[in-house]
N, C-alpha and C. Protein backbone atom coordinates (compact mmCIF):
# COMPACT_ATOMS: atom_id res chain seq x y z
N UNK A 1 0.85 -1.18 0.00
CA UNK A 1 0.00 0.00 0.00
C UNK A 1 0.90 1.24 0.00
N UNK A 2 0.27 1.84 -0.95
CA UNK A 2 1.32 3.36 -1.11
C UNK A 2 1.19 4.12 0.21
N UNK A 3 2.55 4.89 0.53
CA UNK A 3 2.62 5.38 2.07
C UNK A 3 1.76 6.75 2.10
N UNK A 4 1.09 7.23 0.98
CA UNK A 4 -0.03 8.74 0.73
C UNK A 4 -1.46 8.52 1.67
N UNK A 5 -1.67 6.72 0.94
CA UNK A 5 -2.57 5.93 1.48
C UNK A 5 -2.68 5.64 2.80
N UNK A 6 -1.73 4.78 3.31
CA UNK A 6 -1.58 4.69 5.18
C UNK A 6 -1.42 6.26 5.56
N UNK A 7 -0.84 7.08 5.22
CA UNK A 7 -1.03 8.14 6.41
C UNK A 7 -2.57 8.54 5.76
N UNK A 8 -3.25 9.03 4.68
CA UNK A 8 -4.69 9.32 5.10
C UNK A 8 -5.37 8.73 5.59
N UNK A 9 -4.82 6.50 6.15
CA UNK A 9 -5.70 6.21 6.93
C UNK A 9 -5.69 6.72 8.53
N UNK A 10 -4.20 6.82 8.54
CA UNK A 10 -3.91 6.95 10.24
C UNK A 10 -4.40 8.47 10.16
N UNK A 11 -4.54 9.39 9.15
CA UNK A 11 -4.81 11.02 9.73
C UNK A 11 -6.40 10.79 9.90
N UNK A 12 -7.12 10.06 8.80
CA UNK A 12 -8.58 10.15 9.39
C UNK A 12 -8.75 9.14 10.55
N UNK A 13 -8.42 8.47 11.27
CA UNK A 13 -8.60 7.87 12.20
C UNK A 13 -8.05 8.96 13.59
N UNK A 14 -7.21 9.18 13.62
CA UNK A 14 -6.73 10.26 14.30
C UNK A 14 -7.70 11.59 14.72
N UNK A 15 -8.32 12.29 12.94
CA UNK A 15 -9.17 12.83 13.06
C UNK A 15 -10.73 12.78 13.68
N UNK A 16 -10.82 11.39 13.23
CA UNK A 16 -12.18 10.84 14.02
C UNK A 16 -12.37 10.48 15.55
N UNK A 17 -11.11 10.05 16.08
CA UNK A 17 -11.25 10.14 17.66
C UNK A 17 -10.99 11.45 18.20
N UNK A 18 -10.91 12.36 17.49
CA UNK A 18 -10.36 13.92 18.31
C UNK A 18 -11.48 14.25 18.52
N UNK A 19 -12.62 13.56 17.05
CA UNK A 19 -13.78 14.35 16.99
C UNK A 19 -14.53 13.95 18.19
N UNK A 20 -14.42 12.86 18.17
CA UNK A 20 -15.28 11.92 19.29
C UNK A 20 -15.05 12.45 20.42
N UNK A 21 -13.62 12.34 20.91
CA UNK A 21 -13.14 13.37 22.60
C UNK A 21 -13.53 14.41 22.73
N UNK A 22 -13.28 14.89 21.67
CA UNK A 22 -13.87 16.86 21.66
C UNK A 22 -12.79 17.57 21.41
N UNK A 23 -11.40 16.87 21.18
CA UNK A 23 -10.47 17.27 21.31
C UNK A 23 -9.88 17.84 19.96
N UNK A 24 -10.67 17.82 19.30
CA UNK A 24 -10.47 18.37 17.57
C UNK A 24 -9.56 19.49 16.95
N UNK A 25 -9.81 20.27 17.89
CA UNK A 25 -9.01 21.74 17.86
C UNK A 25 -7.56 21.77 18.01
N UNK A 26 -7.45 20.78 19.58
CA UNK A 26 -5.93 21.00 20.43
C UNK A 26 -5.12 19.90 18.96
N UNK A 27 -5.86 19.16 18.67
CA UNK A 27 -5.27 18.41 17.97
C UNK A 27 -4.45 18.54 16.59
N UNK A 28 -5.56 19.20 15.74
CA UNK A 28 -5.12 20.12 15.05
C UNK A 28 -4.05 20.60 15.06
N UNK A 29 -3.80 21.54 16.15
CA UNK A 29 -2.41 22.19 16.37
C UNK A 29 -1.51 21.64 17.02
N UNK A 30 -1.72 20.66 17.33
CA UNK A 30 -0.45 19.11 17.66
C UNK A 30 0.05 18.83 16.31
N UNK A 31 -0.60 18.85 15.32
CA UNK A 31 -0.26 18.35 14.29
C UNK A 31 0.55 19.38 13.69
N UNK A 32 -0.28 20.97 13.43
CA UNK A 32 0.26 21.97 12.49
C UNK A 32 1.75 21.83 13.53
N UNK A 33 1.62 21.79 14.91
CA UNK A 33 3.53 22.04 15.37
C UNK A 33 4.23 21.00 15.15
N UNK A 34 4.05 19.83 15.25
CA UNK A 34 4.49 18.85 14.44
C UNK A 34 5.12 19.17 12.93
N UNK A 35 3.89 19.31 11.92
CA UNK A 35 4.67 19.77 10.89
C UNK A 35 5.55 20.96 10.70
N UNK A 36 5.80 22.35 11.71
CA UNK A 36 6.40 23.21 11.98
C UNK A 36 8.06 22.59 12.35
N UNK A 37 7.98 22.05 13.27
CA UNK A 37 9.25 21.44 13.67
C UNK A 37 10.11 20.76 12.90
N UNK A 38 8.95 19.67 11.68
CA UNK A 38 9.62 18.92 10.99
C UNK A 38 10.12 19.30 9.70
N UNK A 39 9.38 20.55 9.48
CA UNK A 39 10.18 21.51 8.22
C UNK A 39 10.90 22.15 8.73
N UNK A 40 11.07 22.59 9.63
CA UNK A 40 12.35 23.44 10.26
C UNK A 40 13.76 22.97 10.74
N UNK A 41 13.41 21.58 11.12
CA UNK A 41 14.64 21.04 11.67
C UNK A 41 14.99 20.20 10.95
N UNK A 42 15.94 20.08 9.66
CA UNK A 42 16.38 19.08 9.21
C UNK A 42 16.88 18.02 9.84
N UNK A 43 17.40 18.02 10.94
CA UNK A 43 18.09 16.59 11.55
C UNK A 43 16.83 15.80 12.31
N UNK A 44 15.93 16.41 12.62
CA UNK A 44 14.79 15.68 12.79
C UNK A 44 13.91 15.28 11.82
N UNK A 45 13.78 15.87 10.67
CA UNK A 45 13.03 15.08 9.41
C UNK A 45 14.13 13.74 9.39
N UNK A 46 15.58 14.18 9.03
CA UNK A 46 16.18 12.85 8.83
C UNK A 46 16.02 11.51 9.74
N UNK A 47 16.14 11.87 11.25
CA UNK A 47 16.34 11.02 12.49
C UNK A 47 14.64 10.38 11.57
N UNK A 48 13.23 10.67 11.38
CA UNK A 48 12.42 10.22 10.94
C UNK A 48 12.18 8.86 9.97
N UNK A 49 13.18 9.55 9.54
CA UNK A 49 13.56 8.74 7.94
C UNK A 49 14.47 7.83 7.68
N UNK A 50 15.43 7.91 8.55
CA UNK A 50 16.75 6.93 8.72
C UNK A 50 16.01 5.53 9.49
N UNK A 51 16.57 4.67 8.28
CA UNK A 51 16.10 3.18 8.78
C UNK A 51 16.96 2.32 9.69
N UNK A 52 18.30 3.07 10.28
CA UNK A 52 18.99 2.81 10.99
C UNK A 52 18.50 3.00 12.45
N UNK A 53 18.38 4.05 12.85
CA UNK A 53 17.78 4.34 13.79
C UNK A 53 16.62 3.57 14.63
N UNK A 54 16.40 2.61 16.01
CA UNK A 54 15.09 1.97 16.09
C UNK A 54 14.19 2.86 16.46
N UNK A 55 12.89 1.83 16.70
CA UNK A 55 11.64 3.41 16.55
C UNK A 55 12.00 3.01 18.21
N UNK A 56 12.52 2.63 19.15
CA UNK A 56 12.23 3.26 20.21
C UNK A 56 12.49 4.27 20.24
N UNK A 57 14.26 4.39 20.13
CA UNK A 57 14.94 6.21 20.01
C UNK A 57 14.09 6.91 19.38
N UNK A 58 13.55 6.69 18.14
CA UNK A 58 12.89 7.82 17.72
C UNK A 58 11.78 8.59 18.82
N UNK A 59 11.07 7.30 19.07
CA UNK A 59 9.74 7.54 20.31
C UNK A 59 10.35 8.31 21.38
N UNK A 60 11.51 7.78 21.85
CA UNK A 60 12.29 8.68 22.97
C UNK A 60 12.70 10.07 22.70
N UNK A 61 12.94 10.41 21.44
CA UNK A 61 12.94 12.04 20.61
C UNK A 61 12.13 12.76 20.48
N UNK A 62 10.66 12.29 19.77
CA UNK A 62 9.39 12.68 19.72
C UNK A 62 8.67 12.92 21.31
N UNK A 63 9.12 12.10 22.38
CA UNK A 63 8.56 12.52 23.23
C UNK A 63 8.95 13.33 24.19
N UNK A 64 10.25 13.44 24.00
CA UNK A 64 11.05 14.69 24.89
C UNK A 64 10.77 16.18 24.17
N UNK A 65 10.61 15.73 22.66
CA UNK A 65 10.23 17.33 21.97
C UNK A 65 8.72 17.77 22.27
N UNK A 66 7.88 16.98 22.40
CA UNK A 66 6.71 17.04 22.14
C UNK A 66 5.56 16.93 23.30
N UNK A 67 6.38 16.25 24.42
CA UNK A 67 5.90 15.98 26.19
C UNK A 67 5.42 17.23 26.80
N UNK A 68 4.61 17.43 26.67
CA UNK A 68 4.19 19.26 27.45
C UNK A 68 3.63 19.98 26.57
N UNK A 69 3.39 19.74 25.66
CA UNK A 69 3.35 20.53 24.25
C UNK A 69 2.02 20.06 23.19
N UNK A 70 2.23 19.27 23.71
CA UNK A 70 0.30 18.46 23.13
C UNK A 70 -0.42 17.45 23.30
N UNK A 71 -1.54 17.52 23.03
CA UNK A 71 -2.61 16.43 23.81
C UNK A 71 -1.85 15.39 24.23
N UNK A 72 -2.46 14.41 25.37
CA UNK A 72 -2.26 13.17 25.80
C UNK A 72 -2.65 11.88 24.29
N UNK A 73 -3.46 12.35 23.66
CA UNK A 73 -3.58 11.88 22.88
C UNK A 73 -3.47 11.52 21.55
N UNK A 74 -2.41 13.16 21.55
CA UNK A 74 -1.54 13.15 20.33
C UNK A 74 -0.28 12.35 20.29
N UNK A 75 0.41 12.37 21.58
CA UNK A 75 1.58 11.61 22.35
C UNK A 75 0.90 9.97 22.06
N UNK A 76 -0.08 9.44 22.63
CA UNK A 76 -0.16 8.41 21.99
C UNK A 76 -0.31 7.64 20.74
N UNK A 77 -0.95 8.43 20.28
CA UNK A 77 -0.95 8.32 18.40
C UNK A 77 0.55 7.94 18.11
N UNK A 78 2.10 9.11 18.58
CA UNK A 78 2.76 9.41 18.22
C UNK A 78 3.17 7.94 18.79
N UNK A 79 3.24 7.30 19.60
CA UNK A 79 3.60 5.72 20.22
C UNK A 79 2.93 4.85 19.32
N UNK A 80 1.83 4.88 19.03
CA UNK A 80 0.79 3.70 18.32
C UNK A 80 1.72 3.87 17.07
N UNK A 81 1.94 4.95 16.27
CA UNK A 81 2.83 4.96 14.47
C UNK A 81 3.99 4.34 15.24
N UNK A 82 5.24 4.54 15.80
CA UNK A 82 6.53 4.47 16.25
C UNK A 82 6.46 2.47 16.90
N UNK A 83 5.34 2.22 17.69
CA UNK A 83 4.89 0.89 17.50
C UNK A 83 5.06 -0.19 16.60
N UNK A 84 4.22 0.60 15.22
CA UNK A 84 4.41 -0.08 13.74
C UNK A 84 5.26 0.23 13.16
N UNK A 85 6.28 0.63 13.67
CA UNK A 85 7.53 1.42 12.69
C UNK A 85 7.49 2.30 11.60
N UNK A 86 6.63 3.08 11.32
CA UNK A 86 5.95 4.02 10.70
C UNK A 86 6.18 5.34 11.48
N UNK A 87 7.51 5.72 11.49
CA UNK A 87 7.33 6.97 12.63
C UNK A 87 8.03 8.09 10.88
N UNK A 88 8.31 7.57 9.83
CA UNK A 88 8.40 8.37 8.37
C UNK A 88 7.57 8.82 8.34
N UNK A 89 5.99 8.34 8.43
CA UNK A 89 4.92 8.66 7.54
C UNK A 89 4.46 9.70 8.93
N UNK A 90 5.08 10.01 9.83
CA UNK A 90 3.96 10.88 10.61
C UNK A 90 4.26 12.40 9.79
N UNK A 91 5.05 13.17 9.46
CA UNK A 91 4.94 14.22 8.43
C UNK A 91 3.86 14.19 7.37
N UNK A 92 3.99 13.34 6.68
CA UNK A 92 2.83 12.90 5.53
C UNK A 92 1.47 12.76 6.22
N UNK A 93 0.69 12.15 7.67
CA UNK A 93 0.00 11.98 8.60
C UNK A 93 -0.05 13.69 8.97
N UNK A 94 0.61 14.23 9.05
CA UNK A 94 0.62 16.15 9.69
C UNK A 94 -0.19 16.48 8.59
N UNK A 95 -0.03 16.35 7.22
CA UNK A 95 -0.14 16.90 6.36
C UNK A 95 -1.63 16.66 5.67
N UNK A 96 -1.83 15.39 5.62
CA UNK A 96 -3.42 14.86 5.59
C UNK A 96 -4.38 14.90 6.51
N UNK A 97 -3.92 15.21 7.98
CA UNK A 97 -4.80 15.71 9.12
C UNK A 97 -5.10 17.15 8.41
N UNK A 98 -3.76 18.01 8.20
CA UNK A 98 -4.58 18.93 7.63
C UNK A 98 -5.41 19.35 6.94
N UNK A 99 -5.17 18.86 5.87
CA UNK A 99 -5.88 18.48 4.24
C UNK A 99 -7.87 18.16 4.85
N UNK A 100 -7.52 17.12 5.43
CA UNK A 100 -9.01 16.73 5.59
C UNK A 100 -9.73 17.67 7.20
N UNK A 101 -8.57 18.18 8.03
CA UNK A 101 -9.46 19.00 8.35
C UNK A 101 -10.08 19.91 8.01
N UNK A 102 -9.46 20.86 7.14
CA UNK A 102 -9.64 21.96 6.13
C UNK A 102 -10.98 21.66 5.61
N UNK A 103 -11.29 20.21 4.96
CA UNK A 103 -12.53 19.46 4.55
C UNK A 103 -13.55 19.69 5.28
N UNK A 104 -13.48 19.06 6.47
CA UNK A 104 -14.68 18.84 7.76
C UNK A 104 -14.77 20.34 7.82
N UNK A 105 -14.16 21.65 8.32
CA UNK A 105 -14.60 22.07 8.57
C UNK A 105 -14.94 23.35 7.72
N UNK A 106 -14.36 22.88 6.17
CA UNK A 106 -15.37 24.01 5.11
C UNK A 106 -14.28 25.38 4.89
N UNK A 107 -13.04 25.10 5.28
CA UNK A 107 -11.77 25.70 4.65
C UNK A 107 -10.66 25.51 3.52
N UNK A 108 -10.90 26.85 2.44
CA UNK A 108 -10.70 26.61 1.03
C UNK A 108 -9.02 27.27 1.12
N UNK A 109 -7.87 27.03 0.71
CA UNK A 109 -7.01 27.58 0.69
C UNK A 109 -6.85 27.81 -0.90
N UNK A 110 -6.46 29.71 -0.62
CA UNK A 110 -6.36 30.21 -1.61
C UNK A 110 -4.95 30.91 -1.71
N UNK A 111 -4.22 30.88 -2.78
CA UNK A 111 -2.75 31.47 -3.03
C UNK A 111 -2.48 32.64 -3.98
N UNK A 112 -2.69 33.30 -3.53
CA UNK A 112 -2.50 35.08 -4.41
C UNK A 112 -1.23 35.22 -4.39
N UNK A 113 -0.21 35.55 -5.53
CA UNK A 113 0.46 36.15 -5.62
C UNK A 113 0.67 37.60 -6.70
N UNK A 114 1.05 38.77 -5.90
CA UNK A 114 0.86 39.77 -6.31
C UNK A 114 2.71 40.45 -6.49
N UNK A 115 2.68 41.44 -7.65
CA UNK A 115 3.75 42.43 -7.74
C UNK A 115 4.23 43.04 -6.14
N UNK A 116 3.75 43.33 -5.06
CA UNK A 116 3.73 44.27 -4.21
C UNK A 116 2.72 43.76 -2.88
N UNK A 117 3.03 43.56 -1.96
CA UNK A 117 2.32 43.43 -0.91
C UNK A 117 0.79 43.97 -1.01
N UNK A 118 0.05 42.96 -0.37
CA UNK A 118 -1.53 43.20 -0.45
C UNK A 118 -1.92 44.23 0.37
N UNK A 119 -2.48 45.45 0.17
CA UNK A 119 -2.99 46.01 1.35
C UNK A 119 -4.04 45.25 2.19
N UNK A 120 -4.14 45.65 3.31
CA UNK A 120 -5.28 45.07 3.98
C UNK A 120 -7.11 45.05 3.41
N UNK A 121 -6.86 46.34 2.72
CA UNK A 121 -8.32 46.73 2.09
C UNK A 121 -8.43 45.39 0.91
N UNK A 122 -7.64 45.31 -0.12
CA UNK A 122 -7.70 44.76 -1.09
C UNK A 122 -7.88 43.51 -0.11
N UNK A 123 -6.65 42.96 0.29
CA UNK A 123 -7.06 41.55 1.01
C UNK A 123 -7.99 41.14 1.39
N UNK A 124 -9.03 42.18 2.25
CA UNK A 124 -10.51 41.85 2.30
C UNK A 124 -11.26 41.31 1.49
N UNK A 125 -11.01 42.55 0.43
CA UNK A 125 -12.04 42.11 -0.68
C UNK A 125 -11.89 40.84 -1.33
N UNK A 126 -10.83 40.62 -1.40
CA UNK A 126 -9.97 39.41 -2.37
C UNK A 126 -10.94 37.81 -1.22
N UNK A 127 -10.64 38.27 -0.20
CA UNK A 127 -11.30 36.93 0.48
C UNK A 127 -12.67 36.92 0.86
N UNK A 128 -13.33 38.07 0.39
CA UNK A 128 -14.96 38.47 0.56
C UNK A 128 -15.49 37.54 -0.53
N UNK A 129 -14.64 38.29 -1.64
CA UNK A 129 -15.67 37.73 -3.09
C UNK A 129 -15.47 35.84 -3.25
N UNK A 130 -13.70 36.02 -2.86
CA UNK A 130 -13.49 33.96 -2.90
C UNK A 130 -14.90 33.31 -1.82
N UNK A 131 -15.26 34.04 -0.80
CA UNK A 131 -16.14 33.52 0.46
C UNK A 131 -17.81 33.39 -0.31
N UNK A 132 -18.01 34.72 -1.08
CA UNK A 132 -19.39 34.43 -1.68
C UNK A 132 -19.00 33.28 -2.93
N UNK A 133 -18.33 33.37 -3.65
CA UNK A 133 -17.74 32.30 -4.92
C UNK A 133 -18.10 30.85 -4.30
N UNK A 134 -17.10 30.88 -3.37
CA UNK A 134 -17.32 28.95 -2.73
C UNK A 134 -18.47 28.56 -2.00
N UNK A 135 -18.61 30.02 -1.29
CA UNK A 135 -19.28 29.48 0.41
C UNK A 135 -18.68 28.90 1.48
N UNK A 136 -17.13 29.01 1.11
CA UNK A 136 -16.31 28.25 2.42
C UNK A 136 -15.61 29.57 3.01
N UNK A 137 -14.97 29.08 3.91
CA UNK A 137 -13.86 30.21 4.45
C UNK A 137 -12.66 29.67 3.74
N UNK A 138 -12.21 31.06 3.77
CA UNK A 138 -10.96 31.16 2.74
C UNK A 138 -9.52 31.21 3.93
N UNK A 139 -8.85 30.67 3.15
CA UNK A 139 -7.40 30.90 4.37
C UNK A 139 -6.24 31.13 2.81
N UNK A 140 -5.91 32.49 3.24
CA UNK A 140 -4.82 33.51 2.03
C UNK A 140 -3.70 33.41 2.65
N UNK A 141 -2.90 32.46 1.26
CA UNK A 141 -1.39 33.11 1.37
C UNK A 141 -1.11 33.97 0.30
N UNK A 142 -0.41 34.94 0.99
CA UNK A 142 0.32 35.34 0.15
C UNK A 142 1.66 35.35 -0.37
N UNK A 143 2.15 35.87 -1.24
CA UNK A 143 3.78 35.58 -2.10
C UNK A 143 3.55 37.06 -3.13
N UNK A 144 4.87 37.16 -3.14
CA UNK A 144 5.35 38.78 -3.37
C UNK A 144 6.19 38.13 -4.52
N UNK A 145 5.87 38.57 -5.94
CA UNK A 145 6.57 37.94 -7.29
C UNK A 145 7.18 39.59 -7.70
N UNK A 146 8.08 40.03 -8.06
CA UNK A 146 7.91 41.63 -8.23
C UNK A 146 8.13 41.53 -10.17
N UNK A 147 8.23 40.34 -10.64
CA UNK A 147 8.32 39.64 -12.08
C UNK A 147 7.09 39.92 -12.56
N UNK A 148 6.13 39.76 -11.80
CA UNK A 148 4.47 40.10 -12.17
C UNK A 148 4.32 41.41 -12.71
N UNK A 149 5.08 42.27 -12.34
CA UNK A 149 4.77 44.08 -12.96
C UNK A 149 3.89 44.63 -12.13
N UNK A 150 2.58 44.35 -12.21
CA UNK A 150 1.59 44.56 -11.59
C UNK A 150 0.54 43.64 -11.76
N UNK A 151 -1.00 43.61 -11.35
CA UNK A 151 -1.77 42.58 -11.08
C UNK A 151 -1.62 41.76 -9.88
N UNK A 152 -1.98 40.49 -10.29
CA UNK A 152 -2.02 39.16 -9.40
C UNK A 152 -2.92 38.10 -9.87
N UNK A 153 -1.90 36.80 -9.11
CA UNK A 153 -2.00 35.64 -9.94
C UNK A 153 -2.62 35.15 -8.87
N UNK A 154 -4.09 34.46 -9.14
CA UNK A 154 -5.20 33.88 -7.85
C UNK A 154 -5.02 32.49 -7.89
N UNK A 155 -4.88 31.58 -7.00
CA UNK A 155 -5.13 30.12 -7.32
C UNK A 155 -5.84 29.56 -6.24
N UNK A 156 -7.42 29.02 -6.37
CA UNK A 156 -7.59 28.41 -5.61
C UNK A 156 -8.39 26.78 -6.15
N UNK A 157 -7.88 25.81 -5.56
CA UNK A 157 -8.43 24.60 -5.70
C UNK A 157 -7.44 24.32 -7.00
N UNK A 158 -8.01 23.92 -8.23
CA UNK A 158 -7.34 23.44 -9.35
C UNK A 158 -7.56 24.91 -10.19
N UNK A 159 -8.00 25.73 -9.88
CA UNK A 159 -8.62 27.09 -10.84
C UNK A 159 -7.51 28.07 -10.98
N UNK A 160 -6.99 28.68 -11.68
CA UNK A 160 -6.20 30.15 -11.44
C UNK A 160 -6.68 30.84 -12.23
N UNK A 161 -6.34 32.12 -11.81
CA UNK A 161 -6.70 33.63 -12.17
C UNK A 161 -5.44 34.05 -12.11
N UNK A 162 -5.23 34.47 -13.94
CA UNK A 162 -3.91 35.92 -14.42
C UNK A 162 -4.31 36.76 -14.69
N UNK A 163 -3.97 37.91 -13.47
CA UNK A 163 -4.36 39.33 -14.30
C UNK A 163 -3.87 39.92 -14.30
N UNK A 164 -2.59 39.69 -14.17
CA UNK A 164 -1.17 40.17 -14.29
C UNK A 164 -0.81 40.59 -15.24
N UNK A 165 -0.19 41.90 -15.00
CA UNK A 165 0.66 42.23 -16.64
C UNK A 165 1.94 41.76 -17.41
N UNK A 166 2.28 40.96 -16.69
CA UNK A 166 3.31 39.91 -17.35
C UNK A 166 2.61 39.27 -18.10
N UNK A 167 1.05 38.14 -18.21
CA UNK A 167 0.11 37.65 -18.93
C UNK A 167 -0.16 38.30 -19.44
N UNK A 168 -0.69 39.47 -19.73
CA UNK A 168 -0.77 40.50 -20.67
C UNK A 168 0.07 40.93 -21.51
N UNK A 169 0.90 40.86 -20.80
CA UNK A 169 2.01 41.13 -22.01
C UNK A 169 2.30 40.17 -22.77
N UNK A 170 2.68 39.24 -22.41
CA UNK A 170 2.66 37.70 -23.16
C UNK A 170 1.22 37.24 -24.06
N UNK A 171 0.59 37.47 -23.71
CA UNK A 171 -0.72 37.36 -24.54
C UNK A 171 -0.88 38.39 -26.07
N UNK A 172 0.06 39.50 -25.46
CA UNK A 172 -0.15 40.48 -26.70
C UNK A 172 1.19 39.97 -27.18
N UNK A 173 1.78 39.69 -26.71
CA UNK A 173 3.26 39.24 -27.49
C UNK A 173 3.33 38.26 -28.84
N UNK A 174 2.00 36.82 -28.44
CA UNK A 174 1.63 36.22 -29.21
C UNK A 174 0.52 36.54 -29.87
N UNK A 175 -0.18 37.64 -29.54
CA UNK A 175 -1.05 38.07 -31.04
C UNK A 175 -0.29 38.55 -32.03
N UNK A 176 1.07 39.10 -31.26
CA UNK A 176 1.67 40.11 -32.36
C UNK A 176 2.41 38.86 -33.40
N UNK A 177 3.23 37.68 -32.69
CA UNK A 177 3.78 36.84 -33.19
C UNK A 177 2.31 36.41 -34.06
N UNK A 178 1.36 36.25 -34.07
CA UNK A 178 0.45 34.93 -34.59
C UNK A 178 0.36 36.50 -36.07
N UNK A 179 0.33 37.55 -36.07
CA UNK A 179 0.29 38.37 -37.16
C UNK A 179 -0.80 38.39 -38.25
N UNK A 180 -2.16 38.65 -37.94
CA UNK A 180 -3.09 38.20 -38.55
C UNK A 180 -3.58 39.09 -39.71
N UNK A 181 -2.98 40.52 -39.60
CA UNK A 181 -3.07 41.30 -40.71
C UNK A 181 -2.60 41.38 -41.64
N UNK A 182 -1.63 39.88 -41.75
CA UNK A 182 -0.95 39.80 -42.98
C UNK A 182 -1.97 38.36 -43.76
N UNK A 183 -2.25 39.43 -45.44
CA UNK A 183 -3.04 38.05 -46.16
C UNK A 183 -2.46 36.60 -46.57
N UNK A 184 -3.17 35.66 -45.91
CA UNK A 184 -2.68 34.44 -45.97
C UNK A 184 -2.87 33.83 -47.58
N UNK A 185 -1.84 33.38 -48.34
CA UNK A 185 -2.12 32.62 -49.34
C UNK A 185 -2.29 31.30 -49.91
């Protein structure tokens, strides 16, 4: 079984007893610091990943970083994977907790990138109109391209929006290349 597969089973199982405890929220952010730590600290993604290493040590790492810091029941999860020797896939597991919480609870992530920092006004609007569009709540990143000229490039779900004048320009670039005022014979 592909390892994309086992961690969306262990993240919705995970997800479904948080729901059940009530504990949904704290959990959540067991996870988002989880994945915080594990993009930040390269020697701990590796210690993850190294098949040298046994999963006790690992369990003994994870729980000295992580002991004080989140649910009782995130700590066990983090024993139950390290158990099956699956303590790789808990990053990939961070990442599909997120994914499907975002789901359950009706959060669309959207990625604007603009020439120039968003003002706050525009930013509103930008996540007003995505909010009437879907009907979900929107969660905006942003990214600062200064290649764009001006405009901004919208992406949410599989959809994007160029309204950038780099696309514009490129768009007129190839009308001019495609040259249609010349008679074809």
């Amino acid at each position: 079984m592909s390892d994309i597969r086992v961690a969306s089973r262990y993240a919705k199982s995970l997800l479904e007893l948080a729901q059940e405890k009530g504990v949904l929220e704290q959990v959540q952010e067991d996870m988002k610091l989880f994945s915080d730590v594990a993009k930040q600290n390269r020697d701990f993604h590796l210690l993850l990943h190294n098949p040298i290493v046994k999963s006790d040590k690992k369990l003994a790492v994870i729980n000295a970083i992580f002991k004080g810091k989140v649910q009782q029941m995130t700590l066990l999860f983090f024993q139950l994977v390290a158990n099956k020797n699956r303590e790789a896939l808990l990053e990939s597991v961070a990442t599909e907790f997120k994914t499907q919480y975002n789901l359950i609870k009706g959060i669309q992530k959207a990625k604007v990138t603009s020439a120039a920092p968003l003002s706050s006004e525009l930013r509103n609007e930008i996540g007003r109109r995505l909010v009437a569009e879907t009907g979900k709540t929107i969660e905006l990143e942003e990214h600062v391209d200064p290649s764009l000229i001006g405009g901004f490039v919208l992406r949410i779900g599989d959809r994007q929006i160029d309204s950038s004048v780099k696309n514009s320009l490129r768009k007129l670039k190839n009308n001019f290349n495609d040259n249609s005022y010349i008679n074809k014979l």
